[in-house]
N, C-alpha and C. Protein backbone atom coordinates (compact mmCIF):
# COMPACT_ATOMS: atom_id res chain seq x y z
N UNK A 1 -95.78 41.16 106.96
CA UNK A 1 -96.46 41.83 108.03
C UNK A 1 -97.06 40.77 108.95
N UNK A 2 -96.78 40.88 110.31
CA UNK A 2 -97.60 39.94 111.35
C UNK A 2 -98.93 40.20 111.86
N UNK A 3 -99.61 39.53 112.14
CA UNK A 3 -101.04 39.68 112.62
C UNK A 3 -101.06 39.80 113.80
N UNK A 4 -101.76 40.20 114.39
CA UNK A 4 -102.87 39.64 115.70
C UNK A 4 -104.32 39.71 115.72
N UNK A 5 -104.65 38.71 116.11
CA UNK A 5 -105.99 39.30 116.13
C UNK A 5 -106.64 39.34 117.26
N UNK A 6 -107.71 40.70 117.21
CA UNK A 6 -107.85 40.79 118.95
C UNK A 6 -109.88 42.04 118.40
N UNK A 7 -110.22 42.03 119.05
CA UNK A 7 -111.57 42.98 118.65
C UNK A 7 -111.28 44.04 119.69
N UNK A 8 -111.61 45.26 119.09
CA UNK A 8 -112.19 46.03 120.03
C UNK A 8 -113.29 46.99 119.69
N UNK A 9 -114.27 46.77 120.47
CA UNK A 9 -115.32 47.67 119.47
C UNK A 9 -115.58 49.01 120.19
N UNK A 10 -115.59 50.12 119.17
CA UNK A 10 -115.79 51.43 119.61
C UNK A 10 -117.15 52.12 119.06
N UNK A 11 -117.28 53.33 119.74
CA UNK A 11 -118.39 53.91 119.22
C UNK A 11 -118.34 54.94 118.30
N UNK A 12 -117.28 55.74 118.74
CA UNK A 12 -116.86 56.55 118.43
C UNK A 12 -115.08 56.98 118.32
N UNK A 13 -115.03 57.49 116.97
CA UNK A 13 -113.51 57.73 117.03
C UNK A 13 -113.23 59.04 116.30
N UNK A 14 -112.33 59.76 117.05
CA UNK A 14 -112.53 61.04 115.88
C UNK A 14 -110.97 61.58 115.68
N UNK A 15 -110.68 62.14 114.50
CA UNK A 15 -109.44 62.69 114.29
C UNK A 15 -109.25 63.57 113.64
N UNK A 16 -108.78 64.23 113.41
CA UNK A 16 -107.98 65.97 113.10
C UNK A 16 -108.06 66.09 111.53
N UNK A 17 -108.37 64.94 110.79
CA UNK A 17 -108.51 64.79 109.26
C UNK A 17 -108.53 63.57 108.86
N UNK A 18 -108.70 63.33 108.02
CA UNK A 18 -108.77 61.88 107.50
C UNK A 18 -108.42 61.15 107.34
N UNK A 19 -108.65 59.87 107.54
CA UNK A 19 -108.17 58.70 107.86
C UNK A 19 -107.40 57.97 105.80
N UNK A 20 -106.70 57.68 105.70
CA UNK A 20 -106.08 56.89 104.36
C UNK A 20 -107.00 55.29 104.52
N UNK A 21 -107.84 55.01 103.15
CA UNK A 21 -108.16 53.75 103.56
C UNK A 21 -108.39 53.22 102.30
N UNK A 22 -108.58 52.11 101.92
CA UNK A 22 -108.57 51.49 101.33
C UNK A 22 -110.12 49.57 101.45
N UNK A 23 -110.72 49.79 99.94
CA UNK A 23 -111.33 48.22 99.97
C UNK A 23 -110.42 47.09 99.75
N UNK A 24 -109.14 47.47 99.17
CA UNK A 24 -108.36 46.21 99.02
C UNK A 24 -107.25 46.16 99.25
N UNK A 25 -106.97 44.83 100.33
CA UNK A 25 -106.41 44.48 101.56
C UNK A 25 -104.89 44.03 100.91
N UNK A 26 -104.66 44.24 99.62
CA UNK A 26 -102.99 44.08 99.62
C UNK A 26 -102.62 45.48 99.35
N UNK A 27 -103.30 46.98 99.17
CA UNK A 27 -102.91 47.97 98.80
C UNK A 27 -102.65 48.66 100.49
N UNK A 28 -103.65 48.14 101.33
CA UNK A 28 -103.60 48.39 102.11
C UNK A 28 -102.40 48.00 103.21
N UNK A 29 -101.96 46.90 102.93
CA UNK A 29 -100.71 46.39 103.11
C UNK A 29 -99.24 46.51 102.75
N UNK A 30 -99.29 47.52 101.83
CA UNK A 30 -98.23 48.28 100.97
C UNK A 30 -97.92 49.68 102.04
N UNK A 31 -99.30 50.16 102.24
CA UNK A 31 -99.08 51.74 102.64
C UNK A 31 -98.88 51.11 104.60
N UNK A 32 -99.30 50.39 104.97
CA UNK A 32 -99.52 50.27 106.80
C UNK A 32 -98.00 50.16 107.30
N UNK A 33 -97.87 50.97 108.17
CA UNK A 33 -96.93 50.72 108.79
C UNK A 33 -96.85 49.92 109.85
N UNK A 34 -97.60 50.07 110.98
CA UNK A 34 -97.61 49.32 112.83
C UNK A 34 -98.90 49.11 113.19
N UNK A 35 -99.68 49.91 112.15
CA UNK A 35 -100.78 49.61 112.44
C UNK A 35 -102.33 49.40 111.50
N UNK A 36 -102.63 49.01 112.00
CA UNK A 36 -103.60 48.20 110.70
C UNK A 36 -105.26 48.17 111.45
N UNK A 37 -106.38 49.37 110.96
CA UNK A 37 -107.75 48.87 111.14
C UNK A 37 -108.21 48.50 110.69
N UNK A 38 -109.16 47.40 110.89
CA UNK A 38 -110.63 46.64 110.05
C UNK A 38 -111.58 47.30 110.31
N UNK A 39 -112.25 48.63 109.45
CA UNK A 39 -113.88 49.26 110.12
C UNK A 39 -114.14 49.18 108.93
N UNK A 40 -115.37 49.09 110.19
CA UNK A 40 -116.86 48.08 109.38
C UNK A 40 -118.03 49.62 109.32
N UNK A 41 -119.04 49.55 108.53
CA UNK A 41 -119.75 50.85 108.06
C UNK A 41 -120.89 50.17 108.12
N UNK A 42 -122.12 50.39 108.47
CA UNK A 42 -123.49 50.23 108.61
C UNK A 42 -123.52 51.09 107.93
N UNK A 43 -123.82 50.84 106.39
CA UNK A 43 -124.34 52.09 105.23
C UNK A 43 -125.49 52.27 105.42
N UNK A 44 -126.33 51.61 106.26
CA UNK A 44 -127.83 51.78 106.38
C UNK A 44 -128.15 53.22 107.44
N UNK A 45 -127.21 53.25 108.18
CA UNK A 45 -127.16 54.95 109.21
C UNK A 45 -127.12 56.19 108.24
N UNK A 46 -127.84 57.18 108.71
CA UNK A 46 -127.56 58.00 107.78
C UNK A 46 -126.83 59.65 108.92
N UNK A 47 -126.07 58.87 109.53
CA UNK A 47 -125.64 59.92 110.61
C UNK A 47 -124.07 59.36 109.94
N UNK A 48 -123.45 58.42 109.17
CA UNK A 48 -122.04 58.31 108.80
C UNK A 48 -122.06 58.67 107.83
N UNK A 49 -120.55 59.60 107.54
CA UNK A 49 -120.29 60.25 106.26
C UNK A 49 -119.09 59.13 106.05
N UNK A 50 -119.20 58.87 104.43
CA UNK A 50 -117.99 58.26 104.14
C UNK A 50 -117.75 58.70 102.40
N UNK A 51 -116.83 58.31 101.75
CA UNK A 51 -117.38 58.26 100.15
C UNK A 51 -115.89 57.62 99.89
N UNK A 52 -116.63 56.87 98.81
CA UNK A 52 -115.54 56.03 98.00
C UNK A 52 -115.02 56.70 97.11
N UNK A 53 -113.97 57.15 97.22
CA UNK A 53 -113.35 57.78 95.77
C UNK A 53 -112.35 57.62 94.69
N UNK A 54 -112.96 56.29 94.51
CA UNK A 54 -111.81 55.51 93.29
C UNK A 54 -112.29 56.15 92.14
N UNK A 55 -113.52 56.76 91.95
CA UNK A 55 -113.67 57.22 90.36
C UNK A 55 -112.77 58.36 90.37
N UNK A 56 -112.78 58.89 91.41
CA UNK A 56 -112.25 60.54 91.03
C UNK A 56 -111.17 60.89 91.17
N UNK A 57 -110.20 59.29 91.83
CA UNK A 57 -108.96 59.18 92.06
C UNK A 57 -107.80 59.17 90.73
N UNK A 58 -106.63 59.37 91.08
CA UNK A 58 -105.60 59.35 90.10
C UNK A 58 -105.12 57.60 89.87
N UNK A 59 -105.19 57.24 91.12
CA UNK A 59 -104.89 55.93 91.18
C UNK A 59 -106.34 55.00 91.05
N UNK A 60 -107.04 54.67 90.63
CA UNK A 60 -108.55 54.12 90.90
C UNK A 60 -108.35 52.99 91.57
N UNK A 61 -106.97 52.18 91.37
CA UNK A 61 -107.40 50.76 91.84
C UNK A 61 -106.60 50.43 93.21
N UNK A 62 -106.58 51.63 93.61
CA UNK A 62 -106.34 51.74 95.33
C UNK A 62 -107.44 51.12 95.86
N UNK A 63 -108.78 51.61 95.34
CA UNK A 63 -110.26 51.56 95.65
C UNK A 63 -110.32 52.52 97.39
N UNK A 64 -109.60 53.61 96.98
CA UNK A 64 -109.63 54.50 98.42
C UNK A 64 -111.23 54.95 98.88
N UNK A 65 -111.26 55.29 100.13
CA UNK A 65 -112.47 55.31 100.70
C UNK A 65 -112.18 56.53 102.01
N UNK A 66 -112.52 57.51 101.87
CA UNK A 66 -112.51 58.40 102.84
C UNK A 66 -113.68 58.84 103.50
């Protein structure tokens, strides 16, 4: 897979259901096709919903994060 690297920072992003994600960056590299995000979470807000769900996953060591 090729890189670029480039920033763009947003405020807001919203979509129709949920995003597939992953904490670790070679699982994440298995499933990406063309495109590839790096987001970052200020766990300290309490206006973002997120949850990690490797315990409750079939696969745990995806380390998925929805």
């Amino acid at each position: 897979m090729r890189y670029f690297k480039f920033r763009i920072v947003l405020e807001n992003v919203s979509t129709n259901g949920f995003l597939s994600t992953s904490r670790n960056k070679n699982v994440v590299e298995l499933f990406a096709a063309n495109v590839l995000f790096h987001i970052q979470i200020d766990t300290s807000l309490n206006n973002i919903i997120y949850a990690a769900i490797s315990r409750l996953s079939a696969v745990p060591d995806e380390e998925e994060v929805l």
